[in-house]
PDB file of N, CA and C in Angstrom:
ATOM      1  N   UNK A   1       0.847  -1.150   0.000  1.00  0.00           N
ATOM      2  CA  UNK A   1       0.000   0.000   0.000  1.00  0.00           C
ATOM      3  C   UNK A   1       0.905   1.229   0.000  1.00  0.00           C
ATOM      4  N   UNK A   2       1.417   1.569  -1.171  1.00  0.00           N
ATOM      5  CA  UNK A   2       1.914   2.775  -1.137  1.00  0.00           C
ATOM      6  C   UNK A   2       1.706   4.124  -0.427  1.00  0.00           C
ATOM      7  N   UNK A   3       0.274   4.956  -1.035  1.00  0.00           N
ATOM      8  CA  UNK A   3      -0.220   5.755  -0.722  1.00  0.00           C
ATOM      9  C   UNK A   3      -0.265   6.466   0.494  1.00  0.00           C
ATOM     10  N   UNK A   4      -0.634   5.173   1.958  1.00  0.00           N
ATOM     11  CA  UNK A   4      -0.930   5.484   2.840  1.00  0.00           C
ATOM     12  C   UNK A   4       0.571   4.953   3.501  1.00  0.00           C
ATOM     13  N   UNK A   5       0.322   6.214   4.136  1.00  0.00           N
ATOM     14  CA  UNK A   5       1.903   6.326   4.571  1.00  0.00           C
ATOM     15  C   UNK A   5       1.991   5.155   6.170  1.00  0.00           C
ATOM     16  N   UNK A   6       3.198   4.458   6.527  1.00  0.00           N
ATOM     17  CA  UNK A   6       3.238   3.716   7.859  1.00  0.00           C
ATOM     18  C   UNK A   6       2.616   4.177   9.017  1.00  0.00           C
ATOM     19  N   UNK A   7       2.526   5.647   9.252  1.00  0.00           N
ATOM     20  CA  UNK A   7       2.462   6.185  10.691  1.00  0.00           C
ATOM     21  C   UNK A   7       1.041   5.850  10.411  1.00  0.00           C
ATOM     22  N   UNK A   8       0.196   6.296   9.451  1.00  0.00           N
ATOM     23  CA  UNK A   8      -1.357   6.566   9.036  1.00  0.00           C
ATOM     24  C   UNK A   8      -1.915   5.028   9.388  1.00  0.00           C
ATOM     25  N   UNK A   9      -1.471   3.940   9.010  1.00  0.00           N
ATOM     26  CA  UNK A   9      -1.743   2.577   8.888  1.00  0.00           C
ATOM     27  C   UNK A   9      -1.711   1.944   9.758  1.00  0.00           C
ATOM     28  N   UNK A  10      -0.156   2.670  10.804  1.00  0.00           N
ATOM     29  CA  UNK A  10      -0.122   1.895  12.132  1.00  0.00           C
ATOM     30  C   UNK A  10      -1.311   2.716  12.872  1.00  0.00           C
ATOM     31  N   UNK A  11      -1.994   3.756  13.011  1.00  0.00           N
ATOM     32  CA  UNK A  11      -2.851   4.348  13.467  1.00  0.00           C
ATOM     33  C   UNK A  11      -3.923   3.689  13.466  1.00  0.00           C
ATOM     34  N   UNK A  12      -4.224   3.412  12.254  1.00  0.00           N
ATOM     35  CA  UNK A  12      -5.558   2.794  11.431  1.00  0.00           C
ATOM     36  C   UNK A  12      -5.334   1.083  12.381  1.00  0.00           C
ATOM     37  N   UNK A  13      -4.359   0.640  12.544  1.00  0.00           N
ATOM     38  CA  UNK A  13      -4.518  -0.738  12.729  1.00  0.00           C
ATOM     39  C   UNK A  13      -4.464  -0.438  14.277  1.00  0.00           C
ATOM     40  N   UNK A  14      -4.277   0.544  15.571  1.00  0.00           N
ATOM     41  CA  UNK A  14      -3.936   0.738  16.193  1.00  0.00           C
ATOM     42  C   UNK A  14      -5.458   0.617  16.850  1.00  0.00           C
ATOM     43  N   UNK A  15      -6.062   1.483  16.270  1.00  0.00           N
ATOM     44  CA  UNK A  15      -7.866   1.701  16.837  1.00  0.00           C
ATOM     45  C   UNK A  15      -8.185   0.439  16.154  1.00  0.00           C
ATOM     46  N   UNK A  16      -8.037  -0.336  15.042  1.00  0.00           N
ATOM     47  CA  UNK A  16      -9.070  -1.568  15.085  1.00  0.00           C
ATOM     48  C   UNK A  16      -8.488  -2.268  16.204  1.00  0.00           C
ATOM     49  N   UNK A  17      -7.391  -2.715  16.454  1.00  0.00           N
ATOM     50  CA  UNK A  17      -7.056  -3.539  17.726  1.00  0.00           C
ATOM     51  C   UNK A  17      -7.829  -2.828  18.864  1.00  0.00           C
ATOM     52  N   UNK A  18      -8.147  -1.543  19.179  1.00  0.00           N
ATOM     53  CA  UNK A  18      -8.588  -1.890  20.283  1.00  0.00           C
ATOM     54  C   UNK A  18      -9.595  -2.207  20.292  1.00  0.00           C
ATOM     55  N   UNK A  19     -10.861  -1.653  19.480  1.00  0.00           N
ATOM     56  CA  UNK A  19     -12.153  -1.868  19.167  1.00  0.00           C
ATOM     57  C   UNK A  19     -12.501  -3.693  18.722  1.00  0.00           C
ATOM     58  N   UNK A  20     -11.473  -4.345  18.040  1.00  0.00           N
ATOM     59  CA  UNK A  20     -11.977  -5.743  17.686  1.00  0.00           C
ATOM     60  C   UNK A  20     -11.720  -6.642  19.064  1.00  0.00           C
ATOM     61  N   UNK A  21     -11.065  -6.457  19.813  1.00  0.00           N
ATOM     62  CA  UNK A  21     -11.345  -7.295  20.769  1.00  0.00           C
ATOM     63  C   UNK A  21     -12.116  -7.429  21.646  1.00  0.00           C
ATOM     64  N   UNK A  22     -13.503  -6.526  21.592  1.00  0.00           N
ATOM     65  CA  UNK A  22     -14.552  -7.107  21.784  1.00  0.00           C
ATOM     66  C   UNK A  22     -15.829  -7.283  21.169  1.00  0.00           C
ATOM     67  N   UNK A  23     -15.335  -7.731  19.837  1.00  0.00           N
ATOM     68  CA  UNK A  23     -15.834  -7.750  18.183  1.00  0.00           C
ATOM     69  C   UNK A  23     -16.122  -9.241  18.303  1.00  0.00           C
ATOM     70  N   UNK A  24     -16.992  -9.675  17.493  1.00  0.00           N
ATOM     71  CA  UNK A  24     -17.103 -10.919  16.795  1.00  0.00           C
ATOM     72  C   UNK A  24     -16.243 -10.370  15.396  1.00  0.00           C
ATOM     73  N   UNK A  25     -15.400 -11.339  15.461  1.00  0.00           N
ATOM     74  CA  UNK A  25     -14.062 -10.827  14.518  1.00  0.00           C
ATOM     75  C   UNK A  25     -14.621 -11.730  12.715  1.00  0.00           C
ATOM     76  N   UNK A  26     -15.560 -12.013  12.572  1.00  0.00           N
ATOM     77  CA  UNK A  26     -16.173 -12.486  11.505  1.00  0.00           C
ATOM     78  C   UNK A  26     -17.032 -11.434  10.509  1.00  0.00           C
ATOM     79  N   UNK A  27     -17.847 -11.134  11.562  1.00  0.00           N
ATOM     80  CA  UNK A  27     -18.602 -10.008  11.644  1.00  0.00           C
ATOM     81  C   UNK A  27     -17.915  -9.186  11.051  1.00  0.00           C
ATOM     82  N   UNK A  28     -17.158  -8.364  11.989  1.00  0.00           N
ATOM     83  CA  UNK A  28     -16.440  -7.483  11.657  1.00  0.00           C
ATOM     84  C   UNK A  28     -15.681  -7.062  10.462  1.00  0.00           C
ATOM     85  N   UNK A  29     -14.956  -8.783   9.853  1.00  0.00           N
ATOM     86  CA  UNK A  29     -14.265  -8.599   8.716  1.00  0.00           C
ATOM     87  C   UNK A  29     -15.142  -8.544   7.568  1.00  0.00           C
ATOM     88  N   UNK A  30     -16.910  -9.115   7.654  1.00  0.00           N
ATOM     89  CA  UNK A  30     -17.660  -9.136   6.531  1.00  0.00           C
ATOM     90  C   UNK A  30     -17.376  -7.803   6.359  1.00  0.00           C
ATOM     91  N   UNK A  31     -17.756  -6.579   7.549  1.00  0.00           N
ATOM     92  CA  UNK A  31     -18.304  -5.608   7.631  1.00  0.00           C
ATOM     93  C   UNK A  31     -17.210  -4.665   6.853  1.00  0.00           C
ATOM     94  N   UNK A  32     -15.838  -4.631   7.094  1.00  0.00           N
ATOM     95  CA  UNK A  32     -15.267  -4.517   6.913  1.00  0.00           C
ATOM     96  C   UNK A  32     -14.763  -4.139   4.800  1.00  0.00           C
ATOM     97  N   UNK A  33     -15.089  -5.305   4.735  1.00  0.00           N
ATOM     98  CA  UNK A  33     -15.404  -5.788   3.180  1.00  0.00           C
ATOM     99  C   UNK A  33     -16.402  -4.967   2.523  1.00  0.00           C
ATOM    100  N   UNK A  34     -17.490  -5.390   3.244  1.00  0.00           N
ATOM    101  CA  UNK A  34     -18.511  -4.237   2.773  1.00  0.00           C
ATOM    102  C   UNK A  34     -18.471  -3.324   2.029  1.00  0.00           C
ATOM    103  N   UNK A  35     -17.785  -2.279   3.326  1.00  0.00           N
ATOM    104  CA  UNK A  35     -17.933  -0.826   3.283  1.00  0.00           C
ATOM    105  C   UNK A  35     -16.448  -0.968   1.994  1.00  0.00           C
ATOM    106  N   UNK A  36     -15.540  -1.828   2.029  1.00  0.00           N
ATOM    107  CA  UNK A  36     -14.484  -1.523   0.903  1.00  0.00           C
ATOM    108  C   UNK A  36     -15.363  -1.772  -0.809  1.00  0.00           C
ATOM    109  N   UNK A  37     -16.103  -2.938  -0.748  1.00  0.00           N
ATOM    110  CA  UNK A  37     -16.876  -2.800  -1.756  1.00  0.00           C
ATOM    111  C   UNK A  37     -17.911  -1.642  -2.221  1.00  0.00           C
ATOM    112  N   UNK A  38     -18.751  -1.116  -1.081  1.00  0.00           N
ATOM    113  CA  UNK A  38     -19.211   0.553  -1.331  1.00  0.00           C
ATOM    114  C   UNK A  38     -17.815   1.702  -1.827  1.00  0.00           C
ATOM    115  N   UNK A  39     -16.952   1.918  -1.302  1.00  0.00           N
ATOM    116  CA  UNK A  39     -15.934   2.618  -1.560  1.00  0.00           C
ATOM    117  C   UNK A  39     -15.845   2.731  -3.142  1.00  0.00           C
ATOM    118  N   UNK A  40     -15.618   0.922  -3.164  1.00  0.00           N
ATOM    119  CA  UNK A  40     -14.718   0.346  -4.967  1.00  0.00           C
ATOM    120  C   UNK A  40     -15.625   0.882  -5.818  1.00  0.00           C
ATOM    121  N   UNK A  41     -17.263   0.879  -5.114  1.00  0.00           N
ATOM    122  CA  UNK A  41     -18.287   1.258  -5.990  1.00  0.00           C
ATOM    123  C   UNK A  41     -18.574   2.538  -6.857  1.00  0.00           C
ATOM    124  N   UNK A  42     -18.489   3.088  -5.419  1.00  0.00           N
ATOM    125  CA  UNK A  42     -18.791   4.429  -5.159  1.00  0.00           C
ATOM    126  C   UNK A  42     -17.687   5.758  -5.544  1.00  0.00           C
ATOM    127  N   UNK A  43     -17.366   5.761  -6.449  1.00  0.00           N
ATOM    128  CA  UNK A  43     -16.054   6.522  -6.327  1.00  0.00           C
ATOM    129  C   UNK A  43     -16.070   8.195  -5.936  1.00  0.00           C
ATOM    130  N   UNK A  44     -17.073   8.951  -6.278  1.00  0.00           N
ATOM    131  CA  UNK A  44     -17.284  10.159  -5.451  1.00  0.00           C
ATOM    132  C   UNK A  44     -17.016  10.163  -3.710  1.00  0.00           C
ATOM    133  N   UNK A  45     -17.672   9.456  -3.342  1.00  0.00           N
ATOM    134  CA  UNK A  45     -17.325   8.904  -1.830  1.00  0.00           C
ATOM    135  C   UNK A  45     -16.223   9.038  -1.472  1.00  0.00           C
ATOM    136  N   UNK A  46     -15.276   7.533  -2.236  1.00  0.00           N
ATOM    137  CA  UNK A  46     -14.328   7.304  -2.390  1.00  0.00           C
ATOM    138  C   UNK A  46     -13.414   8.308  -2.070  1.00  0.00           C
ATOM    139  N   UNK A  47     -13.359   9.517  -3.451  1.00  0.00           N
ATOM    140  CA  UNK A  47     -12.460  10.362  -3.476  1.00  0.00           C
ATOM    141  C   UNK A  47     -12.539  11.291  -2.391  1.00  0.00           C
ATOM    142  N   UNK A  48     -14.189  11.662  -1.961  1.00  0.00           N
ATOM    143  CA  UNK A  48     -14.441  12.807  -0.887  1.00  0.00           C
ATOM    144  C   UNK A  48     -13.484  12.158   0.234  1.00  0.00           C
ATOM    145  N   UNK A  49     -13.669  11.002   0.532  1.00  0.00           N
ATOM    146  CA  UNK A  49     -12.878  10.183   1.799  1.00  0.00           C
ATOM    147  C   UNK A  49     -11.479  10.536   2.101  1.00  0.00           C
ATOM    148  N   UNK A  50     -10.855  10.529   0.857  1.00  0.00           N
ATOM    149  CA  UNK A  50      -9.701  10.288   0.761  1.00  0.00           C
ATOM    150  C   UNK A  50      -8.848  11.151   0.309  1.00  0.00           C
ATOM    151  N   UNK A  51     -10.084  12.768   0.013  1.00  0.00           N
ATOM    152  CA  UNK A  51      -9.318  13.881  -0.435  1.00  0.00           C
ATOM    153  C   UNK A  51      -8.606  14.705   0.672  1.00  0.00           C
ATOM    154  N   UNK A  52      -7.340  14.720   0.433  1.00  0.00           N
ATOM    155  CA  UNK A  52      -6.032  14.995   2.013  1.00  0.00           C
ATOM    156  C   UNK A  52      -6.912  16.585   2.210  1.00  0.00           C
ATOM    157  N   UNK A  53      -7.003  17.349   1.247  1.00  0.00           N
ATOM    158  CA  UNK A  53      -7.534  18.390   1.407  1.00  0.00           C
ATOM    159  C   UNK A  53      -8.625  18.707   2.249  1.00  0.00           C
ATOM    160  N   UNK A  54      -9.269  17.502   2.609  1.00  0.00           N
ATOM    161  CA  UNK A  54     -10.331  17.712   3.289  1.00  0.00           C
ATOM    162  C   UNK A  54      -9.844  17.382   4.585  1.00  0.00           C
ATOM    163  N   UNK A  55     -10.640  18.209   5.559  1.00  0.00           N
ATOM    164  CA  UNK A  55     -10.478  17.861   7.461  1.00  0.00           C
ATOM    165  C   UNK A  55     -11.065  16.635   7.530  1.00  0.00           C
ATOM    166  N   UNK A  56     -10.241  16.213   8.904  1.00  0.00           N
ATOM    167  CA  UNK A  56     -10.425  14.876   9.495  1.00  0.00           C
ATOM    168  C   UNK A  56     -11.628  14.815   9.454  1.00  0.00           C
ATOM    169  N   UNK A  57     -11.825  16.350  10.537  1.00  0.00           N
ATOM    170  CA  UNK A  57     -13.712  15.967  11.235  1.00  0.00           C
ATOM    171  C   UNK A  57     -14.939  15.663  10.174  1.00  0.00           C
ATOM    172  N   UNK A  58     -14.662  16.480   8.868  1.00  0.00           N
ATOM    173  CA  UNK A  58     -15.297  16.176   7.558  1.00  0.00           C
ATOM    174  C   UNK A  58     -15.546  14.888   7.439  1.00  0.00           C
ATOM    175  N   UNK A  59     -14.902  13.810   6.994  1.00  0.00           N
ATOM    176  CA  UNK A  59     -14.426  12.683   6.795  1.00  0.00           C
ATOM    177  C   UNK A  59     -15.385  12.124   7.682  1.00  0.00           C
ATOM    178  N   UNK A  60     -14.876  12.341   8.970  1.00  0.00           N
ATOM    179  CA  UNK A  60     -15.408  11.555  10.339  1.00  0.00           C
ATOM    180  C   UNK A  60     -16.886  11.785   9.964  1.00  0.00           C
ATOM    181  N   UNK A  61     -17.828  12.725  10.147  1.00  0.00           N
ATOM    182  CA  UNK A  61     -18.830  13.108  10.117  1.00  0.00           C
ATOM    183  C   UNK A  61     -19.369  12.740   8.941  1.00  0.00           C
ATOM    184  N   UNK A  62     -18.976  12.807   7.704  1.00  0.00           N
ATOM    185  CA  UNK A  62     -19.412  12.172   6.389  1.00  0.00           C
ATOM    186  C   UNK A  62     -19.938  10.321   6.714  1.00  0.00           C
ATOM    187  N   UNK A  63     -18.700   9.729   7.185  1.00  0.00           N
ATOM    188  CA  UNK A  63     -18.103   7.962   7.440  1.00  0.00           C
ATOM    189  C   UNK A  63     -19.646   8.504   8.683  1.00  0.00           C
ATOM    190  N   UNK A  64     -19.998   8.846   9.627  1.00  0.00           N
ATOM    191  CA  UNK A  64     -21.013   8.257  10.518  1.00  0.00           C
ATOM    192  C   UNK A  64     -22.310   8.622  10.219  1.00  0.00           C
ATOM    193  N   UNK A  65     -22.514   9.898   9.435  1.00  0.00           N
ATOM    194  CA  UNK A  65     -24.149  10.024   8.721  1.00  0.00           C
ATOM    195  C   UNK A  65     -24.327   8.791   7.894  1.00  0.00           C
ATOM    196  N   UNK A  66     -23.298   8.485   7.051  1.00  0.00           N
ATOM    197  CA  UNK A  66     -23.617   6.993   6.375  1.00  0.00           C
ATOM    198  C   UNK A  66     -24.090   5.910   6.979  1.00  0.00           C
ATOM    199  N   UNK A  67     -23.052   5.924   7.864  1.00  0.00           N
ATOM    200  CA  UNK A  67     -22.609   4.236   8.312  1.00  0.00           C
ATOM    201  C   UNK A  67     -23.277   3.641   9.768  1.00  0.00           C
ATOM    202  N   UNK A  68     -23.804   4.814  10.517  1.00  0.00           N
ATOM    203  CA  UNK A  68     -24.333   4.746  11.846  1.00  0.00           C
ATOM    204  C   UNK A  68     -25.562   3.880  12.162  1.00  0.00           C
ATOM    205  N   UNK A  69     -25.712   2.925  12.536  1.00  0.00           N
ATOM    206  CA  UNK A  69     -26.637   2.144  12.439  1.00  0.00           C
ATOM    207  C   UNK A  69     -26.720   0.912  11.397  1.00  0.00           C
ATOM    208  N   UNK A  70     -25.612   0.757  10.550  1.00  0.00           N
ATOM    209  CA  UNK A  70     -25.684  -0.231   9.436  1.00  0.00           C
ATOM    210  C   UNK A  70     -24.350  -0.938   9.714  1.00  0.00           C
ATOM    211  N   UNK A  71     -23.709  -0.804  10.399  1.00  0.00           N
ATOM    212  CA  UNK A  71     -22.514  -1.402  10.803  1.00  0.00           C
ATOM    213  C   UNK A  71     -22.091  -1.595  12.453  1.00  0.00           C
ATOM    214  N   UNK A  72     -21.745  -2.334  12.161  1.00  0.00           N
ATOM    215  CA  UNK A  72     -21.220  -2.511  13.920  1.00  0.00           C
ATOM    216  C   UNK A  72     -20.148  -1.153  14.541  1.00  0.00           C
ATOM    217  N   UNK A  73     -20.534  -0.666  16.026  1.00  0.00           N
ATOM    218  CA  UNK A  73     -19.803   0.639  16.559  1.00  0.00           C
ATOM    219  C   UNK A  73     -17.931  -0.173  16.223  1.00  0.00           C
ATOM    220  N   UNK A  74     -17.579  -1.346  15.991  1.00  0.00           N
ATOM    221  CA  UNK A  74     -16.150  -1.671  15.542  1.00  0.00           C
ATOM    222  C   UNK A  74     -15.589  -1.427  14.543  1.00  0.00           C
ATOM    223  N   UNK A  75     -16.579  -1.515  13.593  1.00  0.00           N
ATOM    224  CA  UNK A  75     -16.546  -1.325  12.405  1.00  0.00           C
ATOM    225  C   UNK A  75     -16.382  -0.057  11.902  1.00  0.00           C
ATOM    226  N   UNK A  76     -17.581   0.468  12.151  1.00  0.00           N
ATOM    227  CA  UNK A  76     -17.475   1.866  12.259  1.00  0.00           C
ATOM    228  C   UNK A  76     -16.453   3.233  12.988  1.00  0.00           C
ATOM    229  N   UNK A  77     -15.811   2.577  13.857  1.00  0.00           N
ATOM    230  CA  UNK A  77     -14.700   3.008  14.343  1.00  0.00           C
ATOM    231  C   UNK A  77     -13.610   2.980  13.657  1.00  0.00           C
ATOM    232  N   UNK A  78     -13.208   1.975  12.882  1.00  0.00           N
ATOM    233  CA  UNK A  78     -11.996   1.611  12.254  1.00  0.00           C
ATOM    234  C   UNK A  78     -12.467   2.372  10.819  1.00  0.00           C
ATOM    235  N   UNK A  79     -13.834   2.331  10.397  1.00  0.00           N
ATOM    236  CA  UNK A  79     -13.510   3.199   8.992  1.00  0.00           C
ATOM    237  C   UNK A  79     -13.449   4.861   9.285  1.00  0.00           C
ATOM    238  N   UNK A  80     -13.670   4.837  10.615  1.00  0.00           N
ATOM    239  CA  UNK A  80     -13.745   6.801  10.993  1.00  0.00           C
ATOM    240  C   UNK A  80     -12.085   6.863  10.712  1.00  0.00           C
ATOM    241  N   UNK A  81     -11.345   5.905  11.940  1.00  0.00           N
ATOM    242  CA  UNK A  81     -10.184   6.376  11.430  1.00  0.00           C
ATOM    243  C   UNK A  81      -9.511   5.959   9.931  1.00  0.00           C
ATOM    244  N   UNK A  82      -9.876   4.888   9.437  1.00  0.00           N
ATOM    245  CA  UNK A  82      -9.339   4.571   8.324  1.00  0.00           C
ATOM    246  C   UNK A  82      -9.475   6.254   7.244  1.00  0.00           C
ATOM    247  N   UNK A  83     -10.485   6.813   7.514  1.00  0.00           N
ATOM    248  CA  UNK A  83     -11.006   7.862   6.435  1.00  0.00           C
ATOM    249  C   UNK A  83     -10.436   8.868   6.882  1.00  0.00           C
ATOM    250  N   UNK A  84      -9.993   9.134   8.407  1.00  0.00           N
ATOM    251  CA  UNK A  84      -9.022   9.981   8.916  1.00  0.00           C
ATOM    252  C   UNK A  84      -7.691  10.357   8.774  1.00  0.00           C
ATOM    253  N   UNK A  85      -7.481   8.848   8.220  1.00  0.00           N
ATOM    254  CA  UNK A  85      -5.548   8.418   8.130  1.00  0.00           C
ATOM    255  C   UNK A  85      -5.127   9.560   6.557  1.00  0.00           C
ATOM    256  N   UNK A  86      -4.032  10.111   6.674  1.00  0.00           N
ATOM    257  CA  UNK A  86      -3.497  10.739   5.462  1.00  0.00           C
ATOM    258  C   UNK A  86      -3.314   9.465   4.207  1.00  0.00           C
ATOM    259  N   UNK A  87      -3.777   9.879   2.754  1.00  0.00           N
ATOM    260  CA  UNK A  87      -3.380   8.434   1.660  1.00  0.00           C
ATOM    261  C   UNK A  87      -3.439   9.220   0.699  1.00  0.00           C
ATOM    262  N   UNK A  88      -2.517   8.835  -0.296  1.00  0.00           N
ATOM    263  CA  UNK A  88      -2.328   9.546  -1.638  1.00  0.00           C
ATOM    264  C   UNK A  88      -3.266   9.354  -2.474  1.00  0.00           C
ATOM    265  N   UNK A  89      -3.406   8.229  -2.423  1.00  0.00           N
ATOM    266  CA  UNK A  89      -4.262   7.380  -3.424  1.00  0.00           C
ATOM    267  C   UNK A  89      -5.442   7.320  -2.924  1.00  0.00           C
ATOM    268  N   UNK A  90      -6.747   7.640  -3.688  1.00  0.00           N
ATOM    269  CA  UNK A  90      -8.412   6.929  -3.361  1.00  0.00           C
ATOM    270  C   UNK A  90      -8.448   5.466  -2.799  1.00  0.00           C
ATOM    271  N   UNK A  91      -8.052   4.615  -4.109  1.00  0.00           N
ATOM    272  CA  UNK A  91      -8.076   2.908  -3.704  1.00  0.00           C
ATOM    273  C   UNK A  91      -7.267   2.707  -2.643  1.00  0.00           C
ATOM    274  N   UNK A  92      -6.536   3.554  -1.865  1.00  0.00           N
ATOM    275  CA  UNK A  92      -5.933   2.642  -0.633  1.00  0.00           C
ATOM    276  C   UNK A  92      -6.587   3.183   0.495  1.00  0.00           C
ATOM    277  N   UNK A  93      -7.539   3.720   0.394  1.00  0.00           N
ATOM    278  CA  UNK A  93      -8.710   3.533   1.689  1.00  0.00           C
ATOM    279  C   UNK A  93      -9.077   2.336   1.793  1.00  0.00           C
ATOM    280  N   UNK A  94     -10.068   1.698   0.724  1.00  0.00           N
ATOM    281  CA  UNK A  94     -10.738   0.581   0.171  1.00  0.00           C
ATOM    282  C   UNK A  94      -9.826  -0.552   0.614  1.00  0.00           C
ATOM    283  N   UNK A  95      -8.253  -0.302  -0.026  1.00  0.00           N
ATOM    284  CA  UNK A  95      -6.984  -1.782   0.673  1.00  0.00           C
ATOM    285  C   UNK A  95      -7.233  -1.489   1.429  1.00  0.00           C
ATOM    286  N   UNK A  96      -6.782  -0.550   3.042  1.00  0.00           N
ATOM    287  CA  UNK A  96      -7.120  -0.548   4.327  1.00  0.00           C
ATOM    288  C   UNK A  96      -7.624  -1.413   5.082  1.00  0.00           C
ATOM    289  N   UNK A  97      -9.169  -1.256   4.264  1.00  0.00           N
ATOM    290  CA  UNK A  97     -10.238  -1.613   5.404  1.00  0.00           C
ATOM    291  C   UNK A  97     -10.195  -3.381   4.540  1.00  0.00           C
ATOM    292  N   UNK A  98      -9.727  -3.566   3.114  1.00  0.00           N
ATOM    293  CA  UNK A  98      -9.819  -5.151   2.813  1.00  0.00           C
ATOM    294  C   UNK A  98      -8.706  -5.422   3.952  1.00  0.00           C
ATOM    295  N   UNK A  99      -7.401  -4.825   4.006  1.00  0.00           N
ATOM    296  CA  UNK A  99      -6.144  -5.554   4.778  1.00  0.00           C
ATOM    297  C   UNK A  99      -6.928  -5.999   6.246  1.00  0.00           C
ATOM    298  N   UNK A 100      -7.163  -5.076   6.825  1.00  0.00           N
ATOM    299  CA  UNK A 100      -7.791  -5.375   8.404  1.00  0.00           C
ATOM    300  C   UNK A 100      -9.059  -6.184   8.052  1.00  0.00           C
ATOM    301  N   UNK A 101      -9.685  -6.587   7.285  1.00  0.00           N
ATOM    302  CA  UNK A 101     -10.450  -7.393   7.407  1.00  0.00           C
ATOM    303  C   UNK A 101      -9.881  -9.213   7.134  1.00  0.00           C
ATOM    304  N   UNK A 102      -8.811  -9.306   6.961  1.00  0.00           N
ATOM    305  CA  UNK A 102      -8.114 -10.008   6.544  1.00  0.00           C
ATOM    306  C   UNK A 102      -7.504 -10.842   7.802  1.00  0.00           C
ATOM    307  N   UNK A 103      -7.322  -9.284   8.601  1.00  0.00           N
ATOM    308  CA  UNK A 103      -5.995  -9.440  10.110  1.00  0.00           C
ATOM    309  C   UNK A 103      -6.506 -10.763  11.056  1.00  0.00           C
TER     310      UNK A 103
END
């Protein structure tokens, strides 16, 4: 994953660890998948997500009007920060949340 730089990723993997351990970790990785398949879909999203130009809190607030109630609070945690993390690239939001669903 080029794009997204180490510090951003160890961040990103930093809050799913704490949030999945008290996850049904199945769950989680469908969920996980999901929202990367909406992303792959969706590419306006996508780009809004992942445009550096935009503020965290943007992002954050965009990721929970969506996602609030259709995903598990684990899930949903890990894509607030996933959409938070700095990434060059659109598609390496989408890797992100496939990699940790993987973990």
């Amino acid at each position: 994953m080029r794009g997204l730089s180490r510090a951003s990723l160890a961040e990103v993997e930093e809050r799913f660890n704490a949030v999945a351990g008290s996850a049904d970790l199945g769950s989680l990785a469908d969920e996980l998948f999901a929202v990367a398949d909406l992303l792959d879909r969706e590419h306006g999203l996508r780009r809004y997500l992942s445009d550096p130009s935009r503020a965290a809190a943007q992002k954050e607030q965009a990721v929970r009007v969506l996602l609030q109630g259709k995903v598990s609070a684990a899930a949903l945690e890990t894509v607030v920060a996933a959409a938070s993390a700095r990434c060059n690239r659109a598609p390496d939001l989408a890797v992100a949340l496939e990699r940790l669903g993987v973990v």
